[in-house]
C-alpha atoms as a PDB file:
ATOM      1  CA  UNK A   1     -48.333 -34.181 -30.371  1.00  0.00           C
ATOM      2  CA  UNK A   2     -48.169 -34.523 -34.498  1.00  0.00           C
ATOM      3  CA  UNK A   3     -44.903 -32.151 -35.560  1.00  0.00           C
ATOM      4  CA  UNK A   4     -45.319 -29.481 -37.357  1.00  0.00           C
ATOM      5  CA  UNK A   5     -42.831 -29.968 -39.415  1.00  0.00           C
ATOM      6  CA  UNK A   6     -40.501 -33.073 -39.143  1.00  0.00           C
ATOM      7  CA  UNK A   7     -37.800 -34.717 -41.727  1.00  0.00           C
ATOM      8  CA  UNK A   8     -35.355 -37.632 -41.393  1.00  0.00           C
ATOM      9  CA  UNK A   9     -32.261 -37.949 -44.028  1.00  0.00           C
ATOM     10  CA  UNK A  10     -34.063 -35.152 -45.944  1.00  0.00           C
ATOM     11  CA  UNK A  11     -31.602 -35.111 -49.177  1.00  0.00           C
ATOM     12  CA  UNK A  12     -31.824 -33.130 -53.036  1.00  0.00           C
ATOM     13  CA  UNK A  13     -29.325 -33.356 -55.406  1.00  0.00           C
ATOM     14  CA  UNK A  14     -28.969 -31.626 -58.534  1.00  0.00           C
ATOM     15  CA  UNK A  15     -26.893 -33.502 -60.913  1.00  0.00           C
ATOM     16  CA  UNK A  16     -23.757 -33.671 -59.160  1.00  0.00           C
ATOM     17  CA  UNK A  17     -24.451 -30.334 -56.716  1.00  0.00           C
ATOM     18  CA  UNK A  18     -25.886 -31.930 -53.490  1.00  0.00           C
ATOM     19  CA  UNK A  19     -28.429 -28.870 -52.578  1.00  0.00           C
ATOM     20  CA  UNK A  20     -29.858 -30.659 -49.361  1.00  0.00           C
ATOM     21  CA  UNK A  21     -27.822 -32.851 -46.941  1.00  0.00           C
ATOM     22  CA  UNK A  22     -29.379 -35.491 -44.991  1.00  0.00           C
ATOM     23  CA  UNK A  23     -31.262 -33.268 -43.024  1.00  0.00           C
ATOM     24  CA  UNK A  24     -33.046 -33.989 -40.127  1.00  0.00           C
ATOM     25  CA  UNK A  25     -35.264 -31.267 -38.033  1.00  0.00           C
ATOM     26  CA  UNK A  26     -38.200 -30.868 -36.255  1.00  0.00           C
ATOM     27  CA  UNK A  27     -40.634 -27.788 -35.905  1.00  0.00           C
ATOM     28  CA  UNK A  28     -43.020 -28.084 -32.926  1.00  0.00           C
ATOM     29  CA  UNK A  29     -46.867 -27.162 -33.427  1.00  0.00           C
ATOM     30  CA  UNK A  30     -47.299 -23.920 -32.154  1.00  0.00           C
ATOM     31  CA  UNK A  31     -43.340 -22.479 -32.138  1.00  0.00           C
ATOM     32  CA  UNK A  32     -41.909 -19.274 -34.510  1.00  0.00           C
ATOM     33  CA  UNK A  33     -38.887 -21.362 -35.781  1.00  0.00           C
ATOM     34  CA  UNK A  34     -35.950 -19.579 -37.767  1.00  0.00           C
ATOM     35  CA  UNK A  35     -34.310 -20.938 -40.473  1.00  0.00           C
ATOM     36  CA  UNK A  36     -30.937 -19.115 -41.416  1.00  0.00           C
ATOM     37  CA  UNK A  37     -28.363 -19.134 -43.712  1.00  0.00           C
ATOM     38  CA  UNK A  38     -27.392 -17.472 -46.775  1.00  0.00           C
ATOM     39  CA  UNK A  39     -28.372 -16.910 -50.032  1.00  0.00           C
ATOM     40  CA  UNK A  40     -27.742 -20.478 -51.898  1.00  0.00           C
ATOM     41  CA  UNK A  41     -27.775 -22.731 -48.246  1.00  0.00           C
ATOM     42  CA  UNK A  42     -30.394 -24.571 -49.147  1.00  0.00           C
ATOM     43  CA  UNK A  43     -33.084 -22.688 -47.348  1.00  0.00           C
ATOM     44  CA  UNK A  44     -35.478 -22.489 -50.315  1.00  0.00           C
ATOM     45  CA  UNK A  45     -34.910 -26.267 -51.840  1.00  0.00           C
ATOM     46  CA  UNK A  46     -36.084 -27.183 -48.095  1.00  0.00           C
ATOM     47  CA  UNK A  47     -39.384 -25.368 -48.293  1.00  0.00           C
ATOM     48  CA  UNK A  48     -39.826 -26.803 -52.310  1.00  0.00           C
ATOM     49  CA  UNK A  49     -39.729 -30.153 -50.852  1.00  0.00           C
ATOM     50  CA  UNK A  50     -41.985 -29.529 -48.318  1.00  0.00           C
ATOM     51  CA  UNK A  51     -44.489 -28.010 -50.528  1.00  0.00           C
ATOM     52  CA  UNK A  52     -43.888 -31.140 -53.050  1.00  0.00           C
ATOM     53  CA  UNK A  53     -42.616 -27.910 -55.917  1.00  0.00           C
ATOM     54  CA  UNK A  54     -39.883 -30.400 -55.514  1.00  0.00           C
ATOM     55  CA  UNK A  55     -39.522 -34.438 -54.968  1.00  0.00           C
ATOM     56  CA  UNK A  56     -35.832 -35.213 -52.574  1.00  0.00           C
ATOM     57  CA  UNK A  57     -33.819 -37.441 -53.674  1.00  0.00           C
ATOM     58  CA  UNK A  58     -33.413 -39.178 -50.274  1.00  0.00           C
ATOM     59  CA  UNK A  59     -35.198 -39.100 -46.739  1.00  0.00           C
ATOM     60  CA  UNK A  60     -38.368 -38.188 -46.217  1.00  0.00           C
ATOM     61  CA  UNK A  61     -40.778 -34.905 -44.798  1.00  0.00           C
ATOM     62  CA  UNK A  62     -43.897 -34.621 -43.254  1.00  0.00           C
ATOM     63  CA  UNK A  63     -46.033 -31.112 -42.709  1.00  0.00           C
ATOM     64  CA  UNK A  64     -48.699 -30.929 -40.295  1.00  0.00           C
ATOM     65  CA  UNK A  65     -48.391 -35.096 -40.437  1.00  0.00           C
ATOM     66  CA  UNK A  66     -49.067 -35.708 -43.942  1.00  0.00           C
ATOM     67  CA  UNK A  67     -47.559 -36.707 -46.308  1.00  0.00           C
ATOM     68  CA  UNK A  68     -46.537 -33.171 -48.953  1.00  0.00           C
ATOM     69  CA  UNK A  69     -47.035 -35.793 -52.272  1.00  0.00           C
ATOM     70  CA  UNK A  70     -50.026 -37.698 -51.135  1.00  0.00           C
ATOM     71  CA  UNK A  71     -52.032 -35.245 -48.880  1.00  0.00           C
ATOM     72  CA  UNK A  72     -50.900 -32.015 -51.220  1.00  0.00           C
ATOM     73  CA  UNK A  73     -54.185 -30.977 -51.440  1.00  0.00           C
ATOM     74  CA  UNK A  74     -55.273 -30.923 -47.725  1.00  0.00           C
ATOM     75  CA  UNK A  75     -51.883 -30.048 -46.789  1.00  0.00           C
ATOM     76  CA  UNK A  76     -52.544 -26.809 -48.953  1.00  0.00           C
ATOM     77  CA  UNK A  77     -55.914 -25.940 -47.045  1.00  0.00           C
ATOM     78  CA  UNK A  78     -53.660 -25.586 -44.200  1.00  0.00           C
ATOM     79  CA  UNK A  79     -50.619 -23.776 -44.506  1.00  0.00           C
ATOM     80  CA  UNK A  80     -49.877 -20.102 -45.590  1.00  0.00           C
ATOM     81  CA  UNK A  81     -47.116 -19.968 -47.772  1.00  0.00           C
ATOM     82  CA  UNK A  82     -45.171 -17.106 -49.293  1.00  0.00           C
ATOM     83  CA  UNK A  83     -42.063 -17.987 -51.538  1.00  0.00           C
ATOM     84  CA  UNK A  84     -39.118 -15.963 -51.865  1.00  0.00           C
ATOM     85  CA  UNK A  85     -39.582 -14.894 -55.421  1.00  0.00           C
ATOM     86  CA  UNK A  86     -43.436 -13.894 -55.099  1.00  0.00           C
ATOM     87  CA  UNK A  87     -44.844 -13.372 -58.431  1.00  0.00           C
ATOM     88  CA  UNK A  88     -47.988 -13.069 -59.832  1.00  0.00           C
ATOM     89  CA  UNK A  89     -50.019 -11.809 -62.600  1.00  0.00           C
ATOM     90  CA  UNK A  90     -49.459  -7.692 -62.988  1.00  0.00           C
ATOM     91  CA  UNK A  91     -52.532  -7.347 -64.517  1.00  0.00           C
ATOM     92  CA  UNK A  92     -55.225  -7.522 -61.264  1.00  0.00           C
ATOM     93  CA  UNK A  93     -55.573  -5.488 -58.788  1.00  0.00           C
ATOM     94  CA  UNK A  94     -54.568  -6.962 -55.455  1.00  0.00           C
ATOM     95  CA  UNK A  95     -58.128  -7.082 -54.600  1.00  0.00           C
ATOM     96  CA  UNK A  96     -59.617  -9.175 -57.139  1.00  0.00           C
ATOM     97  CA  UNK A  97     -55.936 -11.607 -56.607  1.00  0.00           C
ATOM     98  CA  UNK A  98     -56.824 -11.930 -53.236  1.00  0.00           C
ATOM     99  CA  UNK A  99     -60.277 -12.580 -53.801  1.00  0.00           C
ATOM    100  CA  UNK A 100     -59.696 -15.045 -56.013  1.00  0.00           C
ATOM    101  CA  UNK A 101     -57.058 -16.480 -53.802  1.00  0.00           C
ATOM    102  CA  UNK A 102     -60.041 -16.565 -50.818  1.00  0.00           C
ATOM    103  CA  UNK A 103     -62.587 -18.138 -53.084  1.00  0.00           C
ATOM    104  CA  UNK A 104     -60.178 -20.728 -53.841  1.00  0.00           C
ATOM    105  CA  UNK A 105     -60.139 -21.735 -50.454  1.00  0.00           C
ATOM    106  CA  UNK A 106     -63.486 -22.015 -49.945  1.00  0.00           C
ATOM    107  CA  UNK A 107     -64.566 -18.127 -50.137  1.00  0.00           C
ATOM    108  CA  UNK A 108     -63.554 -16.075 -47.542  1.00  0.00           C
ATOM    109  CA  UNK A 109     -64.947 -13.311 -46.690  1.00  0.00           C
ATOM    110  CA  UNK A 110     -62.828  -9.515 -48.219  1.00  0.00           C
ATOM    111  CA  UNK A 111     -62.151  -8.559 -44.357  1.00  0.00           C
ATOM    112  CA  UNK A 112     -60.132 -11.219 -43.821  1.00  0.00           C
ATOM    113  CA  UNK A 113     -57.675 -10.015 -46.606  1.00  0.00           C
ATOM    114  CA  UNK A 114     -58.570  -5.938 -45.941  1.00  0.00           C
ATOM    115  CA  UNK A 115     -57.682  -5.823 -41.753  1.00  0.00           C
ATOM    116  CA  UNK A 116     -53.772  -7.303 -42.910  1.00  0.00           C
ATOM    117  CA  UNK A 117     -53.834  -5.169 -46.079  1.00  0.00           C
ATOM    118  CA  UNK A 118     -54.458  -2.118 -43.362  1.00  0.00           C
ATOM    119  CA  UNK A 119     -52.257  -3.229 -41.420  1.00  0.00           C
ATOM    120  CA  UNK A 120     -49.148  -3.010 -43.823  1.00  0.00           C
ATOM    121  CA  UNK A 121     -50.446  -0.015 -45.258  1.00  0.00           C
ATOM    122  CA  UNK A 122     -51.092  -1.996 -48.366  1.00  0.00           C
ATOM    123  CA  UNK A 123     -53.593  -0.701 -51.145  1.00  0.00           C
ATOM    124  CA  UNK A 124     -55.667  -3.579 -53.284  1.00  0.00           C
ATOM    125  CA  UNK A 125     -57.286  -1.688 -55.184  1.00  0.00           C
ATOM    126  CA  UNK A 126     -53.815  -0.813 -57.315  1.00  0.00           C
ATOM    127  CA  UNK A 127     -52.907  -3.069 -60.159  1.00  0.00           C
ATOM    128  CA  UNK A 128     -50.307  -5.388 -59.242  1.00  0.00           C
ATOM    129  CA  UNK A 129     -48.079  -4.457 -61.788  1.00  0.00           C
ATOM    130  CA  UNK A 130     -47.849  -0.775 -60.772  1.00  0.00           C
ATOM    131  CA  UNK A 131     -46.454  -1.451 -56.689  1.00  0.00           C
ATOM    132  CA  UNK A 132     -43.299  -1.291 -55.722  1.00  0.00           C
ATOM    133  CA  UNK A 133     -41.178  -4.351 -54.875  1.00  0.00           C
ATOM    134  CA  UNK A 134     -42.041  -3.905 -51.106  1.00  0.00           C
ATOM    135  CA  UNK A 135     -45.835  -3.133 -52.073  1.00  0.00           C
ATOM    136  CA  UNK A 136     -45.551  -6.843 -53.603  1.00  0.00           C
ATOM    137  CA  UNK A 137     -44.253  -8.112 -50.918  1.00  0.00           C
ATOM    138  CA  UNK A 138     -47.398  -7.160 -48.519  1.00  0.00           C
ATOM    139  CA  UNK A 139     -49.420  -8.743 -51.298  1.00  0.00           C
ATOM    140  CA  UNK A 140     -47.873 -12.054 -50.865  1.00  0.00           C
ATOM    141  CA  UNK A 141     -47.586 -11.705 -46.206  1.00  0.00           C
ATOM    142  CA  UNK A 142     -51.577 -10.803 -46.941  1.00  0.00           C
ATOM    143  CA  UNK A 143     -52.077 -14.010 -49.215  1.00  0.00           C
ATOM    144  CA  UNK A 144     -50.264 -16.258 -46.263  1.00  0.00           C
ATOM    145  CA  UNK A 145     -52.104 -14.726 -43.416  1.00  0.00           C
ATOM    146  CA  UNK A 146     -55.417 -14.289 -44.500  1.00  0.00           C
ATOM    147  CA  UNK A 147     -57.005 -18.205 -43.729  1.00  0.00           C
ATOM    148  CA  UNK A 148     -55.243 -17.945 -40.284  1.00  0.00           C
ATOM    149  CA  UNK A 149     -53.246 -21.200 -41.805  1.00  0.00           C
ATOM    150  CA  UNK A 150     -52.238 -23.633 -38.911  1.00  0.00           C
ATOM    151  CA  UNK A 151     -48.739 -23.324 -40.340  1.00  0.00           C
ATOM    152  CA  UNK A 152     -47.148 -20.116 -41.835  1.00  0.00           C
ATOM    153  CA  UNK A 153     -44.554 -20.796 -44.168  1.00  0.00           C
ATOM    154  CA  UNK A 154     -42.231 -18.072 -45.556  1.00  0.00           C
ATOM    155  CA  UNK A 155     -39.463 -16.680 -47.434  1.00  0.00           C
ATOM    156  CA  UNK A 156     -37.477 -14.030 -46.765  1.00  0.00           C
ATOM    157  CA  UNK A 157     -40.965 -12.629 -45.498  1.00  0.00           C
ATOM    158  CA  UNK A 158     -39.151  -9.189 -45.193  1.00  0.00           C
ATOM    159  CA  UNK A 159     -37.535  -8.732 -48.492  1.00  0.00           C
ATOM    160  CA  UNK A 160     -37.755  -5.214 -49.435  1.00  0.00           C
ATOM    161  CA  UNK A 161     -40.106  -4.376 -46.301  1.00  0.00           C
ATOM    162  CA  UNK A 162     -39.476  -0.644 -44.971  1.00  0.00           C
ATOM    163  CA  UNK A 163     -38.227  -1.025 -41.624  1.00  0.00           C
ATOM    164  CA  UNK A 164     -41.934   0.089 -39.826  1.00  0.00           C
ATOM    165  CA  UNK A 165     -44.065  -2.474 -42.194  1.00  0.00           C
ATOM    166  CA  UNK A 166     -41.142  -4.699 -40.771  1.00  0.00           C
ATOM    167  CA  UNK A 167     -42.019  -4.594 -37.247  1.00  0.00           C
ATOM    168  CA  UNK A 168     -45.489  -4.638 -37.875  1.00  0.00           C
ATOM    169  CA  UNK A 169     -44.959  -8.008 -39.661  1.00  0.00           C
ATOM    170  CA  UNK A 170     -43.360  -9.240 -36.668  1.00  0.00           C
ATOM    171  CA  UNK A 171     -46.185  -8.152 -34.826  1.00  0.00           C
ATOM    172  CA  UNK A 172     -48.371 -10.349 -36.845  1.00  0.00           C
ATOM    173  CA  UNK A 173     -46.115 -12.945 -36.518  1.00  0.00           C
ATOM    174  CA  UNK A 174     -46.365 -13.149 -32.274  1.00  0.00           C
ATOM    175  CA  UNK A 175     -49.914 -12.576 -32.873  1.00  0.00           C
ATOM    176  CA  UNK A 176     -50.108 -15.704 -34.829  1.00  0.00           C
ATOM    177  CA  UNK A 177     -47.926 -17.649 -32.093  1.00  0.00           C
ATOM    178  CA  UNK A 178     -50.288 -16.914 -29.465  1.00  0.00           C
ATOM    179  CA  UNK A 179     -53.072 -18.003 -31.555  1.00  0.00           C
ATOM    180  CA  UNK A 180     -51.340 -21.016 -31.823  1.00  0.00           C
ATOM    181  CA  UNK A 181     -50.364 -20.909 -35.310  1.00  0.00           C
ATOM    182  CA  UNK A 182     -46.505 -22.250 -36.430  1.00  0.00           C
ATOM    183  CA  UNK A 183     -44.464 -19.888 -38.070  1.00  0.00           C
ATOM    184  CA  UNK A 184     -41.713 -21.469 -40.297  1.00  0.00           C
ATOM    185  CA  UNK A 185     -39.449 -18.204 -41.258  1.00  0.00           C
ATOM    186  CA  UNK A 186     -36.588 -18.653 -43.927  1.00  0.00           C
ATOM    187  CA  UNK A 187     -34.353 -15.670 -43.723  1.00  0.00           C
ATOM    188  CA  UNK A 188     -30.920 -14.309 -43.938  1.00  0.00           C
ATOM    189  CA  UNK A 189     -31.635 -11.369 -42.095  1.00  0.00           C
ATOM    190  CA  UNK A 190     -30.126 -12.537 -38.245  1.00  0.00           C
ATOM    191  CA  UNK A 191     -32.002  -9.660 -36.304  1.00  0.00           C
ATOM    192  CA  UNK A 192     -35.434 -10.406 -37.616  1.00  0.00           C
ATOM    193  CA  UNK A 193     -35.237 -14.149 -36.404  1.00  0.00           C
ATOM    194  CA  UNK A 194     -33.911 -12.733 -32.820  1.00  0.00           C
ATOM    195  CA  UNK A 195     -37.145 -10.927 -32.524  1.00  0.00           C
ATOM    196  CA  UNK A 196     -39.331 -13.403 -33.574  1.00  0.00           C
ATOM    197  CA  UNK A 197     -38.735 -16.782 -32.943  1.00  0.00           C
ATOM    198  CA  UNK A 198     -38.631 -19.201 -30.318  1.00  0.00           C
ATOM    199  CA  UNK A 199     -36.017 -21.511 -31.537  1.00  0.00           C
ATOM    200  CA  UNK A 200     -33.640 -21.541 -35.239  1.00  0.00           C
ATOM    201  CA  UNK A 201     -31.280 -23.526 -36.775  1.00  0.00           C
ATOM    202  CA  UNK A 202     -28.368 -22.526 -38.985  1.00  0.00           C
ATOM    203  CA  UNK A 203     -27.718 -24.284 -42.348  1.00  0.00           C
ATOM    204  CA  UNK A 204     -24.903 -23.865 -44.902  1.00  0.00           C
ATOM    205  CA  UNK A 205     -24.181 -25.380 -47.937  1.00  0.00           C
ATOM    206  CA  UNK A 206     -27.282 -27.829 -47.179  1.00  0.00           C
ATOM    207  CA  UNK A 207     -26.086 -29.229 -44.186  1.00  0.00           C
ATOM    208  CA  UNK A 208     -27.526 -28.434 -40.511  1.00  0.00           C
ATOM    209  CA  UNK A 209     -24.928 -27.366 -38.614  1.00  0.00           C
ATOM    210  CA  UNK A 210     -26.539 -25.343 -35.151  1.00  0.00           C
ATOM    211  CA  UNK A 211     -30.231 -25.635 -33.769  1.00  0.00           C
ATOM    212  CA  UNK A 212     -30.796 -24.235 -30.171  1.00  0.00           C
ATOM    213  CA  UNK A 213     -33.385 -21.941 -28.932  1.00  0.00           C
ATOM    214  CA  UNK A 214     -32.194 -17.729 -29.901  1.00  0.00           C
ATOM    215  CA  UNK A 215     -31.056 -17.410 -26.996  1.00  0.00           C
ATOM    216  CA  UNK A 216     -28.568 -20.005 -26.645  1.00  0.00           C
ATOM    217  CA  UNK A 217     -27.361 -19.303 -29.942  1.00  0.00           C
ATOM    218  CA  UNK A 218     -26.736 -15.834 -29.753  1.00  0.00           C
ATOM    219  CA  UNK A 219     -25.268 -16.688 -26.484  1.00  0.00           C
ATOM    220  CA  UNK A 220     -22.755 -18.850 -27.794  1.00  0.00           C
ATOM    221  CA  UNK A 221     -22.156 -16.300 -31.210  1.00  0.00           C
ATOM    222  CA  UNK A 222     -19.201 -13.731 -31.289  1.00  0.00           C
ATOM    223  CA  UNK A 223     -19.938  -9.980 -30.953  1.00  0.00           C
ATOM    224  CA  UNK A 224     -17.853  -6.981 -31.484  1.00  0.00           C
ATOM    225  CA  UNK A 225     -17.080  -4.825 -28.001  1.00  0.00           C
ATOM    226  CA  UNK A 226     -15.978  -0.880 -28.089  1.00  0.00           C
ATOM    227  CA  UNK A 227     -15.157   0.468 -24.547  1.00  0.00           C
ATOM    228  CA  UNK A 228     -14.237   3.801 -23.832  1.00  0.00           C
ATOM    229  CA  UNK A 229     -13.102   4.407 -19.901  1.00  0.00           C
ATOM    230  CA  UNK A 230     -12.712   8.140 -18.461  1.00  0.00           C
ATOM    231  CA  UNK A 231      -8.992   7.433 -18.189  1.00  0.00           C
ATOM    232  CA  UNK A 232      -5.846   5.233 -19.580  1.00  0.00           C
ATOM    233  CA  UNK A 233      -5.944   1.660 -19.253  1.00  0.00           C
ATOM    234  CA  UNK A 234      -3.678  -1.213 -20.350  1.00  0.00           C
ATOM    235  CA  UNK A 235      -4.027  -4.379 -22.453  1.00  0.00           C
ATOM    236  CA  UNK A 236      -2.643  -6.258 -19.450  1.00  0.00           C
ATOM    237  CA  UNK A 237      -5.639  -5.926 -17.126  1.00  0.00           C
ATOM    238  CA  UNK A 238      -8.159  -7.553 -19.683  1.00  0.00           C
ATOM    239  CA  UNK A 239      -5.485  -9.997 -21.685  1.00  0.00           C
ATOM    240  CA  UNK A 240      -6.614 -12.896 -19.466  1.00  0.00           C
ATOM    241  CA  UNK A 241     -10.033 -12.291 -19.361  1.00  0.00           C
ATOM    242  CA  UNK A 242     -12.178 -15.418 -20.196  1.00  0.00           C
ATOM    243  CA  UNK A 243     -13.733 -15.180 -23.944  1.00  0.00           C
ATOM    244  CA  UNK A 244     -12.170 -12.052 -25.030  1.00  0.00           C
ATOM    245  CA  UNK A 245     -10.087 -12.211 -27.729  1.00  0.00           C
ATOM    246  CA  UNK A 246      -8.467  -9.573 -30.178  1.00  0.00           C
ATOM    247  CA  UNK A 247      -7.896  -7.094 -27.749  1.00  0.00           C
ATOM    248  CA  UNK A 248      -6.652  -3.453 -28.496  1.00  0.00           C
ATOM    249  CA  UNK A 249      -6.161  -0.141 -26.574  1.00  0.00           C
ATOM    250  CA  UNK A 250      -5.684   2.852 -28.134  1.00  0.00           C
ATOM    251  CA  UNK A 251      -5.392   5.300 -25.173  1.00  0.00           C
ATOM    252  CA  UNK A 252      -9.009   5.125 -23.225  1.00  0.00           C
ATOM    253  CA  UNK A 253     -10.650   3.056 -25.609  1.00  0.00           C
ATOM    254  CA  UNK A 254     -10.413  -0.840 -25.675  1.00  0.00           C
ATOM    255  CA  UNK A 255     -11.553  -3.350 -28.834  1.00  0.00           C
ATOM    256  CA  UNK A 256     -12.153  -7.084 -28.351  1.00  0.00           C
ATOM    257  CA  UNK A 257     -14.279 -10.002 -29.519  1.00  0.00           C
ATOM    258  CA  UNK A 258     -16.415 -11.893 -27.104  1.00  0.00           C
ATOM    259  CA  UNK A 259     -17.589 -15.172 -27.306  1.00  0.00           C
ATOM    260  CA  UNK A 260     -19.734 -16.617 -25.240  1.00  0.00           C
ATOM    261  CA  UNK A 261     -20.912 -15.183 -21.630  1.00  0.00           C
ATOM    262  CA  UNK A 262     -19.563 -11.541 -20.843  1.00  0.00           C
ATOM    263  CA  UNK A 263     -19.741 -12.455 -17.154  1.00  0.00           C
ATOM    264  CA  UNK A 264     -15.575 -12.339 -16.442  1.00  0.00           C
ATOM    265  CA  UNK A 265     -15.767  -8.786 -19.007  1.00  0.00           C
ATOM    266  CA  UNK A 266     -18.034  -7.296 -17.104  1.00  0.00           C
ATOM    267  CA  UNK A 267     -16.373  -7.803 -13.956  1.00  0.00           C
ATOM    268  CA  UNK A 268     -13.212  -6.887 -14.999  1.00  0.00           C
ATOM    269  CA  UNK A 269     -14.066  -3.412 -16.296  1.00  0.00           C
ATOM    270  CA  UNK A 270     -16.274  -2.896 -12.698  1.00  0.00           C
ATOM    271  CA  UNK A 271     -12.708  -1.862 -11.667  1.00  0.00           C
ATOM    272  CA  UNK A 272     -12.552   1.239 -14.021  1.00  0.00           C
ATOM    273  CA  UNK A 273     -15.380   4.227 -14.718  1.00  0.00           C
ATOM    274  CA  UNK A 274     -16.586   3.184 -17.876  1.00  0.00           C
ATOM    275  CA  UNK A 275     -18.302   6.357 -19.897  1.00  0.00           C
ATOM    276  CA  UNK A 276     -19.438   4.216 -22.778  1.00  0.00           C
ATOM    277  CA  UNK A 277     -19.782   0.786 -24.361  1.00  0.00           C
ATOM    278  CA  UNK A 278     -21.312  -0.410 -27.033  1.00  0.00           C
ATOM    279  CA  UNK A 279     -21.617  -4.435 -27.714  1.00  0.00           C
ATOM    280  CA  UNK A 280     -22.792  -5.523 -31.202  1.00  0.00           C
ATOM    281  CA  UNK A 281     -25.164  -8.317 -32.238  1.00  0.00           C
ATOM    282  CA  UNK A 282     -23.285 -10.982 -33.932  1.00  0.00           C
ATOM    283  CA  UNK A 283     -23.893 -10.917 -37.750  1.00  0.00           C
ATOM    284  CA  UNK A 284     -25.200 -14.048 -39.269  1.00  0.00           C
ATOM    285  CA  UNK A 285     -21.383 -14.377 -41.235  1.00  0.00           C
ATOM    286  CA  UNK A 286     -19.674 -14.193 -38.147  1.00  0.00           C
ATOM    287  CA  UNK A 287     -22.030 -16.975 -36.123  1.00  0.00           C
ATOM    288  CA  UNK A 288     -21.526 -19.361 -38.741  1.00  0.00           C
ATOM    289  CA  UNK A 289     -18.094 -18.383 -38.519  1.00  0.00           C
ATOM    290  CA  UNK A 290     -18.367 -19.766 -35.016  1.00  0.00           C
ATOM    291  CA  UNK A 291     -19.988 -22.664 -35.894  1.00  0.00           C
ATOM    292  CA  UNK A 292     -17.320 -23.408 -38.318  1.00  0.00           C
ATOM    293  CA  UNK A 293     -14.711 -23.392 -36.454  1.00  0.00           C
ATOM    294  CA  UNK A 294     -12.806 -26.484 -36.031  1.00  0.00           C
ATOM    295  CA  UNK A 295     -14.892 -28.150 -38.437  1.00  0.00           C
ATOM    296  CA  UNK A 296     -14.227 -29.386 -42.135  1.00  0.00           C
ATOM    297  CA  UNK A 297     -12.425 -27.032 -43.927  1.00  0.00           C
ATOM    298  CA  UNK A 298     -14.439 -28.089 -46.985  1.00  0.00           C
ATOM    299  CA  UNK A 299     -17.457 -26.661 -45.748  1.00  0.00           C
ATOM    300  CA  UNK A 300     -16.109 -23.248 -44.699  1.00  0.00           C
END
C-alpha cells in the first residue's frame, strides 16, 4: 500500500538556519498521525514542502504517491488542508468563501459545508471579518473537511478552539479515521494528539527525534506523582523504587517523578491506605526533555 505521506533526507535551509533536518517519516493511509513540537521545530516548513508553498533543499516527499511539484494539482483535489495562520478575505461571508471554495473543486453541493458548519456551531452567513479568532478557525476545519479529502492536513487545527468545539473536532477527526481518511495533525498542544491519534513523532529544532505509537510514548514520558496516605510514611520505603525519582515527604504526602511503567510504584504503596493520588500527563516540554536526555547538548 502507496504511503500517505512518506519522505527520505527531507532537508530546508534558510540561509545559514537549517529549518528541516534530513528527515525521514512515514504516515500510513488510513492512520491519525501527530506531529509535535514547539513553536519554531519545524512543524510548519514540513507541511510547506509537502504542499510545494515551499521547494527543500535536500531529500525528497511524496503525498498520497505523487509527486507535491509535479502532481500539485491532483494532489490538491485530494487533500484538506488548513494552515496555521488561516487567512482569508474579511470581506465574504463564510458562505459565499466556502462556496466558492466548493465550486472550485468541482461544485459541491452547500450541505457538505453547512452539516460541519453545525457542527462547530459556526455561522456562514457572518462576514468573515466580523468572527472571532476561534470563529475563523471553524471556517478554515470546515474548508478541510468539506470534500471528505483522502488526506487531512492541519495546523494547529485547535488554535483558539473553546474547549467543547475542541472535542467535537476530535470527534470529526475519528469519524474521518473510520472512514478511512488520514489525518496529518501538527500541534503543540500534547493532550489533543493523545486523544486523537494512532501514532506521533516528536521533532525539535528540525530534527526527528521520537516516533512510536501514543501509547508507547507517553509510556516512556515523565509525569508528576502527588500521594497523600491516611498516615506518616518515610522516604526510605519508596527511595529504591524502580523509575521514581525526586522523591519528597512532607508528613502524609509524598512527591516524585516517574518515568516509565508505574508497576514497582504501585506495588509499593499497596502496603499503605492511600486516600488520594493524583498522576499528571507529561507536558510536551518535559517529554522532549526525556528524549533529550543524554543526547547532544547542542540540541537541548
Amino acid at each position: 500500500m502507496v504511503e500517505a505521506i512518506q519522505t527520505r533526507g527531507l532537508s530546508k535551509s534558510y540561509g545559514q538556519t537549517l529549518a528541516l533536518d534530513d528527515l525521514d517519516l512515514d504516515v500510513h493511509a488510513g492512520e491519525v498521525f501527530g506531529f509535535l513540537g514547539p513553536n519554531g521545530a519545524g512543524k510548519t516548513t514540513m507541511i510547506r514542502l509537502l504542499l510545494d508553498v515551499l521547494r527543500p533543499s535536500a531529500g525528497s516527499a511524496t503525498v498520497l504517491g505523487l509527486d507535491p511539484r509535479a502532481d500539485g494539482l491532483e494532489l490538491r483535489r485530494r487533500v484538506g488542508y488548513l494552515p496555521g495562520d488561516f487567512i482569508v478575505d474579511g470581506r465574504q461571508t463564510a458562505r459565499q468563501f466556502l462556496t466558492y471554495l466548493g465550486n472550485l473543486r468541482g461544485g459541491l453541493a452547500a450541505s457538505a459545508f453547512e452539516g460541519p458548519a453545525e457542527r462547530l456551531g459556526l455561522n456562514i452567513d457572518l462576514r468573515i471579518g466580523s468572527l472571532s479568532k476561534g470563529n475563523r478557525q471553524k471556517v478554515g476545519l470546515v474548508q478541510a473537511f468539506m470534500h471528505s479529502p483522502e488526506l487531512l492536513i492541519l495546523d494547529e487545527p485547535t488554535s483558539g478552539l473553546d474547549p467543547f468545539v475542541a472535542r467535537e473536532f476530535l470527534t470529526m477527526v475519528d469519524e474521518a479515521r473510520t472512514a478511512g481518511q488520514t489525518v496529518f495533525m501538527s500541534s503543540h498542544v500534547l493532550s489533543e494528539v493523545q486523544q486523537a491519534a494512532d501514532r506521533a513523532g516528536i521533532i525539535r529544532q528540525g530534527r526527528l527525534i521520537a516516533i512510536d505509537e501514543v501509547d508507547e510514548l507517553r509510556a516512556r514520558a515523565l509525569r508528576h506523582v502527588r500521594v497523600v496516605f491516611d498516615g506518616s510514611i518515610t522516604a526510605a520505603e519508596f527511595a529504591a523504587v524502580e523509575n521514581v525519582t525526586e522523591l519528597s515527604i512532607d508528613g502524609n504526602i509524598m512527591r516524585c517523578r516517574l518515568v516509565g511503567e508505574a508497576d514497582g510504584l504501585v506495588k509499593a504503596l499497596s502496603h499503605h491506605r492511600v486516600i488520594d493520588l493524583i498522576s499528571e500527563e507529561p507536558q510536551l516540554e518535559e517529554l522532549f526533555f526525556h528524549y533529550y536526555t543524554g543526547e547532544d547538548d547542542n540540541v537541548a
